[in-house]
PDB file of N, CA and C in Angstrom:
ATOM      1  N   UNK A   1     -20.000  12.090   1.088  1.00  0.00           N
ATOM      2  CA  UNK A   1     -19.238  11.152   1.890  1.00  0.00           C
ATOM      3  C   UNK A   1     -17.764  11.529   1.864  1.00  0.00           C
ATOM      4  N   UNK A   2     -17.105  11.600   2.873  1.00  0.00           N
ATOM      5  CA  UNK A   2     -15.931  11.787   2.970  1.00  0.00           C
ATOM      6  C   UNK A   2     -14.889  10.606   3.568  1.00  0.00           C
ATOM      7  N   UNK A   3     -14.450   9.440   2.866  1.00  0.00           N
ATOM      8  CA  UNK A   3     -13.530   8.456   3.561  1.00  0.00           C
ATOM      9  C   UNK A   3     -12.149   8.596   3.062  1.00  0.00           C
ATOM     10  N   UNK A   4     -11.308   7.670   3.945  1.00  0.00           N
ATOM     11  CA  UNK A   4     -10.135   8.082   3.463  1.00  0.00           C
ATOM     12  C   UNK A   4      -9.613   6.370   3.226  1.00  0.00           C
ATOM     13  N   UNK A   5      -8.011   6.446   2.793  1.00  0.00           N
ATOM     14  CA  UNK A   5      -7.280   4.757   2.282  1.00  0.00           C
ATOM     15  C   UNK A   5      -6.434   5.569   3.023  1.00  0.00           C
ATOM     16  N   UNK A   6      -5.931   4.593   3.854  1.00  0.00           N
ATOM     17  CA  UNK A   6      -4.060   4.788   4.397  1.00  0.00           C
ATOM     18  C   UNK A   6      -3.804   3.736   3.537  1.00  0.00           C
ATOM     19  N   UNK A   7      -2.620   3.510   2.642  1.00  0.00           N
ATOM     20  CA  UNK A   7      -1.736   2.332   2.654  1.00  0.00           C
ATOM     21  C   UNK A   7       0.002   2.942   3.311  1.00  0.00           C
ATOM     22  N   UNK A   8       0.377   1.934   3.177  1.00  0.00           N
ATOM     23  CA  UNK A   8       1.219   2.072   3.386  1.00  0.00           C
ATOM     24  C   UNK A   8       2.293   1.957   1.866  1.00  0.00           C
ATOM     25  N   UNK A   9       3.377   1.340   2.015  1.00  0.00           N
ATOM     26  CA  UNK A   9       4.569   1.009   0.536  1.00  0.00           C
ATOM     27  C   UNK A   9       3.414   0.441  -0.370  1.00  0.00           C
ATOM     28  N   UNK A  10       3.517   0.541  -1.292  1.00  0.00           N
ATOM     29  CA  UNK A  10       2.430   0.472  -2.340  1.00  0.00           C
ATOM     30  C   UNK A  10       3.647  -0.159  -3.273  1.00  0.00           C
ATOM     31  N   UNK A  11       3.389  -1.070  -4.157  1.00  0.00           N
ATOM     32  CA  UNK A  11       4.445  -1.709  -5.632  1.00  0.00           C
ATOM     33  C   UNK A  11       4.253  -0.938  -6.706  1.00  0.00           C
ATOM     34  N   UNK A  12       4.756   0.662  -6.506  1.00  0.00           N
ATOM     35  CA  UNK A  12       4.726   1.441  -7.716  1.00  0.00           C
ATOM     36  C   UNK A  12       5.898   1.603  -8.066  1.00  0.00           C
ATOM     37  N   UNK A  13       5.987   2.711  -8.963  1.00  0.00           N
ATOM     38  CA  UNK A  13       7.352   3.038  -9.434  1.00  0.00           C
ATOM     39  C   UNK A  13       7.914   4.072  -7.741  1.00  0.00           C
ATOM     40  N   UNK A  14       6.922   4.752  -7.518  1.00  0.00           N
ATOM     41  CA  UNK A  14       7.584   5.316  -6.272  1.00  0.00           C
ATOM     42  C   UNK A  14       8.552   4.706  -5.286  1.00  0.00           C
ATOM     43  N   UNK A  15       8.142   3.273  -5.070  1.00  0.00           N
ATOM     44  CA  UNK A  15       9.300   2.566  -4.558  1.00  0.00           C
ATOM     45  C   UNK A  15       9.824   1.204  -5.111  1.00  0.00           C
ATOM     46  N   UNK A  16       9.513   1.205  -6.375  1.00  0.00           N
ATOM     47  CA  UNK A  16      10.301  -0.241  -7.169  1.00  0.00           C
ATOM     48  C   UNK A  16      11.309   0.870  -8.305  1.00  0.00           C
ATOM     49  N   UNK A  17      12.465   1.137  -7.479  1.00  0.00           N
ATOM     50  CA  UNK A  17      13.301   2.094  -8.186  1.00  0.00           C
ATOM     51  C   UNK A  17      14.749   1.896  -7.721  1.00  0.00           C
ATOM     52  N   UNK A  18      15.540   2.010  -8.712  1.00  0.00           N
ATOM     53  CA  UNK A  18      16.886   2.132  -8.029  1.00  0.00           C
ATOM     54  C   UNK A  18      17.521   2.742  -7.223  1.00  0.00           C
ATOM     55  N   UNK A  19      16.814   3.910  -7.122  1.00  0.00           N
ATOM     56  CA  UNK A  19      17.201   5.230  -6.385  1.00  0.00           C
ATOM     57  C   UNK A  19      16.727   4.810  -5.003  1.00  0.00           C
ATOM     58  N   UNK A  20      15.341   4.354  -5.218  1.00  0.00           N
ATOM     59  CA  UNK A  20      15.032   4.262  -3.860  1.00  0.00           C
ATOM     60  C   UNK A  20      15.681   3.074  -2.843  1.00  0.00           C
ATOM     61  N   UNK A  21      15.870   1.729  -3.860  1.00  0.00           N
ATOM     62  CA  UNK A  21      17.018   0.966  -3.003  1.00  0.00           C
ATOM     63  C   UNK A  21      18.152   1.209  -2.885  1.00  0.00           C
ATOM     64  N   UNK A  22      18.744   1.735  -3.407  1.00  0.00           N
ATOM     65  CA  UNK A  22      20.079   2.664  -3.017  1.00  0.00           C
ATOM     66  C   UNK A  22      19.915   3.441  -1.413  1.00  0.00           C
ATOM     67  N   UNK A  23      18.991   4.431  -1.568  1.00  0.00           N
ATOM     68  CA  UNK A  23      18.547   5.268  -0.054  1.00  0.00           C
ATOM     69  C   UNK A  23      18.169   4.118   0.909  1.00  0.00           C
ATOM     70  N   UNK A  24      17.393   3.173   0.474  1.00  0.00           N
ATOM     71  CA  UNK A  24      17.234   2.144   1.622  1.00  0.00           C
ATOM     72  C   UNK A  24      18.515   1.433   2.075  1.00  0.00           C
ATOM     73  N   UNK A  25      19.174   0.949   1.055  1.00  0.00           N
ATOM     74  CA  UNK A  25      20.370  -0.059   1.588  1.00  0.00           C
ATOM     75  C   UNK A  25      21.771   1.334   2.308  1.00  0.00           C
ATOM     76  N   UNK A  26      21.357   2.195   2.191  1.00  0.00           N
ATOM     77  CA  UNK A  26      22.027   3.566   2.797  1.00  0.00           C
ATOM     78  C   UNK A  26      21.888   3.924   4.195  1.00  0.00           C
ATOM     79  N   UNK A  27      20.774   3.350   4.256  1.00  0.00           N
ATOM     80  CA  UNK A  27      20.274   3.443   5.575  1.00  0.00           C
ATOM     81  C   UNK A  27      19.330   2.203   6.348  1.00  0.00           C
ATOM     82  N   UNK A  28      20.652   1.322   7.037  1.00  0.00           N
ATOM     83  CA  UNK A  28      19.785   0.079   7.545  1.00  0.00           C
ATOM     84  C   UNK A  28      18.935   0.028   8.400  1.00  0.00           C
ATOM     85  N   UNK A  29      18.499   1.242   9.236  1.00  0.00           N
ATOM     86  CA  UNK A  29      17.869   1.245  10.343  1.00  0.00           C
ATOM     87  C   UNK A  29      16.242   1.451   9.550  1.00  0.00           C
ATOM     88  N   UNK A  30      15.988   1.742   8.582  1.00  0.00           N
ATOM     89  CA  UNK A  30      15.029   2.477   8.080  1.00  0.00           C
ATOM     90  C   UNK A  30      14.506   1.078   7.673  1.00  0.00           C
ATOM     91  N   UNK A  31      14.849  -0.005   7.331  1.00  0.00           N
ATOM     92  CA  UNK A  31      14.035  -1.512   7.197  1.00  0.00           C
ATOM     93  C   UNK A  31      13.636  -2.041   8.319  1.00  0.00           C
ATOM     94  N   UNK A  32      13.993  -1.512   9.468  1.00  0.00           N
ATOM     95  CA  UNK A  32      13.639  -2.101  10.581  1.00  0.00           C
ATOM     96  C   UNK A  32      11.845  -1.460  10.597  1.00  0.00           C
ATOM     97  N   UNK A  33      12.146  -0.550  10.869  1.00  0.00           N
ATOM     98  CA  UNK A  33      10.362   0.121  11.116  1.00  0.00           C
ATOM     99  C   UNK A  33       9.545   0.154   9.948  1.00  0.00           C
ATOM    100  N   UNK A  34       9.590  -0.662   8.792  1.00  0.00           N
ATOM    101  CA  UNK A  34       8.926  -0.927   7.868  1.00  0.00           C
ATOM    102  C   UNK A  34       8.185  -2.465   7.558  1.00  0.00           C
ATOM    103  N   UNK A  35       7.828  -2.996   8.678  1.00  0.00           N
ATOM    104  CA  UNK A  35       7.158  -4.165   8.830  1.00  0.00           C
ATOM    105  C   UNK A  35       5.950  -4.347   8.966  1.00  0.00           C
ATOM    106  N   UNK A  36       5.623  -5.032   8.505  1.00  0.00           N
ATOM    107  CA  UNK A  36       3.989  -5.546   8.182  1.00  0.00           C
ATOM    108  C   UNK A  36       3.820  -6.642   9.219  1.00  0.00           C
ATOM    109  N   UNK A  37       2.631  -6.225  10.167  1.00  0.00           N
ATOM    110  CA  UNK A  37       2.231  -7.668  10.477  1.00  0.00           C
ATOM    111  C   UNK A  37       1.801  -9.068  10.078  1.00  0.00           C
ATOM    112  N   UNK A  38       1.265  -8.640   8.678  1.00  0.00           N
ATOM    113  CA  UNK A  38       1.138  -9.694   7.449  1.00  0.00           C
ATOM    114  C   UNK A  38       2.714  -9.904   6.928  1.00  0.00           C
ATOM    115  N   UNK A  39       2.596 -11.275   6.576  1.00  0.00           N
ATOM    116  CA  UNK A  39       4.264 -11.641   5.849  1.00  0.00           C
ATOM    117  C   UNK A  39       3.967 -11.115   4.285  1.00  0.00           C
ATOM    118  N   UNK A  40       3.794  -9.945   4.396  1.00  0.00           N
ATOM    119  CA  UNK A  40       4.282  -9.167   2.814  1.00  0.00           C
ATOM    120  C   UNK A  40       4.793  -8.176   3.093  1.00  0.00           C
ATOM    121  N   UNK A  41       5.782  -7.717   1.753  1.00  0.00           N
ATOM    122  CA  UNK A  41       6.545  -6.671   2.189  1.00  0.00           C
ATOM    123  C   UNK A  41       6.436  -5.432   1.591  1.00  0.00           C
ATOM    124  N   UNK A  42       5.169  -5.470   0.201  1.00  0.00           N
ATOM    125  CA  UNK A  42       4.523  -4.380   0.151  1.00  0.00           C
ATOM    126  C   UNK A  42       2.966  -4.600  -0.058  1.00  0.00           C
ATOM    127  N   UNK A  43       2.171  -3.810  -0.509  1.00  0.00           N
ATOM    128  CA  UNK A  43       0.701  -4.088  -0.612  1.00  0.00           C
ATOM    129  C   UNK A  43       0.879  -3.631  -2.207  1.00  0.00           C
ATOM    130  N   UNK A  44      -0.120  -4.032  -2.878  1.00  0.00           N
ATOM    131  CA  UNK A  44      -0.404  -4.452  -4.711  1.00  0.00           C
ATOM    132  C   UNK A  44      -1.410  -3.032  -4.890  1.00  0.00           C
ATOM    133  N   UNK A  45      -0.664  -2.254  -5.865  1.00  0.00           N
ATOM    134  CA  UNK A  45      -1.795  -1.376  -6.349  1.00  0.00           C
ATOM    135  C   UNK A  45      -3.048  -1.892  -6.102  1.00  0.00           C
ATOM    136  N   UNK A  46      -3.530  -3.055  -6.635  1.00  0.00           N
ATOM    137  CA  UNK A  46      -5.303  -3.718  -7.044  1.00  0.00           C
ATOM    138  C   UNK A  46      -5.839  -3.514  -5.436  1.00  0.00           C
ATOM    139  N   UNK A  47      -5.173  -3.895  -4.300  1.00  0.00           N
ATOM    140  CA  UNK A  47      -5.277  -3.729  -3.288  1.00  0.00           C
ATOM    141  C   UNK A  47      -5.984  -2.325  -2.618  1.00  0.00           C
ATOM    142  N   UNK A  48      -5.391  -1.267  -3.288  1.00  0.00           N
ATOM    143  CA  UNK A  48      -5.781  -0.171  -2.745  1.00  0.00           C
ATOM    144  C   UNK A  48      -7.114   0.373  -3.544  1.00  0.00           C
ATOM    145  N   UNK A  49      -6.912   0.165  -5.078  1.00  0.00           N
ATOM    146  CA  UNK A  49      -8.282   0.528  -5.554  1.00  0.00           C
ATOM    147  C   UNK A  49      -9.241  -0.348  -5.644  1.00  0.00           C
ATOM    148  N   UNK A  50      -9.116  -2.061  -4.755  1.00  0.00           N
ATOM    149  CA  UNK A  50     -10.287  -2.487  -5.009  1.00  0.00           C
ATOM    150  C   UNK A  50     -11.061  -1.754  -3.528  1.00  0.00           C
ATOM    151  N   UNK A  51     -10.222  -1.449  -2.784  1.00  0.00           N
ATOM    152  CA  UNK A  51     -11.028  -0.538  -1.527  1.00  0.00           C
ATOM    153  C   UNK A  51     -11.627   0.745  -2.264  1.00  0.00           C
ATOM    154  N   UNK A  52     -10.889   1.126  -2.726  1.00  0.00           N
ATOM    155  CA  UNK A  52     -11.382   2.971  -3.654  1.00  0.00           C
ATOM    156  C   UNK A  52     -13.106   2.284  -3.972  1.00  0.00           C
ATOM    157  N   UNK A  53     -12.597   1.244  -4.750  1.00  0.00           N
ATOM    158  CA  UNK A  53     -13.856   0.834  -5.598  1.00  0.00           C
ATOM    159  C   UNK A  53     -15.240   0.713  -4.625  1.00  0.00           C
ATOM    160  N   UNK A  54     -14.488  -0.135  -3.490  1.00  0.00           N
ATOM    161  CA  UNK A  54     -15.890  -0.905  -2.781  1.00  0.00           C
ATOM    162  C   UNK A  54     -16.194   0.437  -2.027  1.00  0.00           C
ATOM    163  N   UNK A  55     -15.508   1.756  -1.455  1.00  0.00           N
ATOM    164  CA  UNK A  55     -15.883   2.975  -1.181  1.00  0.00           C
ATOM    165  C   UNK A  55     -16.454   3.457  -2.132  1.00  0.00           C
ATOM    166  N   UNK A  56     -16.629   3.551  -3.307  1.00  0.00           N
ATOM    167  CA  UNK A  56     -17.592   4.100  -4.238  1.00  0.00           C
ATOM    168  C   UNK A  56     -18.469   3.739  -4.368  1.00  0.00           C
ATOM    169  N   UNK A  57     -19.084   2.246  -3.944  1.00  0.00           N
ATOM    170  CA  UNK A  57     -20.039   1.575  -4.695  1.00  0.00           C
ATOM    171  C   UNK A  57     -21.428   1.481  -3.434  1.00  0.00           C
ATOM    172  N   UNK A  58     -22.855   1.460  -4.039  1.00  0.00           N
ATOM    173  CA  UNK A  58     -23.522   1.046  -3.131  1.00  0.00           C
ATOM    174  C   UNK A  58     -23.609   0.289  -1.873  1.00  0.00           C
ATOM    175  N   UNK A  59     -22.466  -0.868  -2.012  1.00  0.00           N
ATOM    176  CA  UNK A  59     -22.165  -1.592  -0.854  1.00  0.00           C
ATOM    177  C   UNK A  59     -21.816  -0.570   0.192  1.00  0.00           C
ATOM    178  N   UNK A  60     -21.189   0.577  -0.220  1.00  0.00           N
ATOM    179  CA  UNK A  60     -20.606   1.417   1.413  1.00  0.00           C
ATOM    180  C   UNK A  60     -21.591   2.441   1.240  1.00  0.00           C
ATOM    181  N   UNK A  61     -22.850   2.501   1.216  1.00  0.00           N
ATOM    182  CA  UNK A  61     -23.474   3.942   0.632  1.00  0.00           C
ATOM    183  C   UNK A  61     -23.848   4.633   2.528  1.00  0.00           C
ATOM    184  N   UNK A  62     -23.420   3.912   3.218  1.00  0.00           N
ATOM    185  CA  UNK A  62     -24.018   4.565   4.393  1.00  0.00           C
ATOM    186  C   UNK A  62     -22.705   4.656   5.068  1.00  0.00           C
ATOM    187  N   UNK A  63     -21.495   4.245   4.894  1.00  0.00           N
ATOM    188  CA  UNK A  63     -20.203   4.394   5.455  1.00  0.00           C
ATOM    189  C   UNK A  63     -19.715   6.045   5.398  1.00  0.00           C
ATOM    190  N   UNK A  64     -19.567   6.661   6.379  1.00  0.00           N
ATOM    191  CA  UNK A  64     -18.960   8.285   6.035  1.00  0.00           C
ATOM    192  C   UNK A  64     -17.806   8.409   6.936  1.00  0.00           C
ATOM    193  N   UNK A  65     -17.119   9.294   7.030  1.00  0.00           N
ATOM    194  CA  UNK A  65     -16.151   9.643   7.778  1.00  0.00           C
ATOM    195  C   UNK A  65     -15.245   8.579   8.564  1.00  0.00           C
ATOM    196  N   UNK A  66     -15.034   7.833   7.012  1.00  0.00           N
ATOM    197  CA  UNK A  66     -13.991   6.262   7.875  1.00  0.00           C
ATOM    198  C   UNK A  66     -12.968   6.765   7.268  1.00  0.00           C
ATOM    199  N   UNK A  67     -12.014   6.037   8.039  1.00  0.00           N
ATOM    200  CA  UNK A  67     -10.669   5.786   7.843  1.00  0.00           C
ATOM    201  C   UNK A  67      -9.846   4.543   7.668  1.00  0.00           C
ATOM    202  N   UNK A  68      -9.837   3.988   6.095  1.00  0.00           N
ATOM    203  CA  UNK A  68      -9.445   2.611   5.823  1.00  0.00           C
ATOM    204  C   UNK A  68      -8.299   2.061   5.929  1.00  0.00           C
ATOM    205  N   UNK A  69      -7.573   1.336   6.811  1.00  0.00           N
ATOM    206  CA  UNK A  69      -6.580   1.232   6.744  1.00  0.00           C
ATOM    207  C   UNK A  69      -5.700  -0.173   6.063  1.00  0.00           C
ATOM    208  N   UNK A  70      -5.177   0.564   5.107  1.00  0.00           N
ATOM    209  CA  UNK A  70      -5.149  -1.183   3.793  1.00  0.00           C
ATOM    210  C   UNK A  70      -3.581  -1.429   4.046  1.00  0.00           C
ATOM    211  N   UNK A  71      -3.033  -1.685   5.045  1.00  0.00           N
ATOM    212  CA  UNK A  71      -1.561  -1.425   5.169  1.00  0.00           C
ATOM    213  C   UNK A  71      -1.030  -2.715   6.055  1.00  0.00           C
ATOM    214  N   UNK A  72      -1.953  -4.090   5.488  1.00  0.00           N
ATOM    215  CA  UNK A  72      -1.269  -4.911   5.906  1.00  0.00           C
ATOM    216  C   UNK A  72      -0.548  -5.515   7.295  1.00  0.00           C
ATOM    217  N   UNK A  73      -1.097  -4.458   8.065  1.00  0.00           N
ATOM    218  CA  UNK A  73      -0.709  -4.743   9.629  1.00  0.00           C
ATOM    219  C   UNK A  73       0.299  -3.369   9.995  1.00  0.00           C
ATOM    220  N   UNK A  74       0.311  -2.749   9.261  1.00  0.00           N
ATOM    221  CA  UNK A  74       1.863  -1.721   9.114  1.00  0.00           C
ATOM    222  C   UNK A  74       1.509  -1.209  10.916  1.00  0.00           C
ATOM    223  N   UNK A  75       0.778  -0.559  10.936  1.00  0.00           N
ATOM    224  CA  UNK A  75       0.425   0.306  12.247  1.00  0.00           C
ATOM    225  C   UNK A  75       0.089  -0.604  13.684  1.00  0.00           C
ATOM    226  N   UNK A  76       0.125  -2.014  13.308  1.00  0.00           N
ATOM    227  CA  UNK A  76       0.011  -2.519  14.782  1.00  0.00           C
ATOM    228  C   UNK A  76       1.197  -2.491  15.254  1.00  0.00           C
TER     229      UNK A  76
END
């Protein structure tokens, strides 16, 4: 089986960093195109691997060549 997870901003250290709000508040245009159609403003690690999970598990055993998209509305 081959599936995939898009997320989008994830609450890791990758972007809960000083550095990285520094580059954001550096550049105001760059909060504009970072909106969720859901009112959150990032998605929760547990979020992405409880999808990993339910892709591993018998429940998806016939699911192949998807593309999950856990990103909160990001892409509408």
């Amino acid at each position: 089986r081959a599936n995939t997870i898009h997320p989008p901003a994830v609450a890791t250290a990758m972007i809960t960093n000083a550095e990285f709000m520094e580059w954001v508040a550096a550049r105001p245009e760059f909060g504009d195109g970072g909106q969720h159609g859901l009112p959150v403003s990032v998605v929760q690690p547990e979020d992405i691997a409880n999808t990993a999970a339910f892709l591993a598990s018998d429940d998806a055993r016939y699911m192949t060549g998807v593309t999950v998209p856990v990103d909160a509305g990001y892409m509408l």
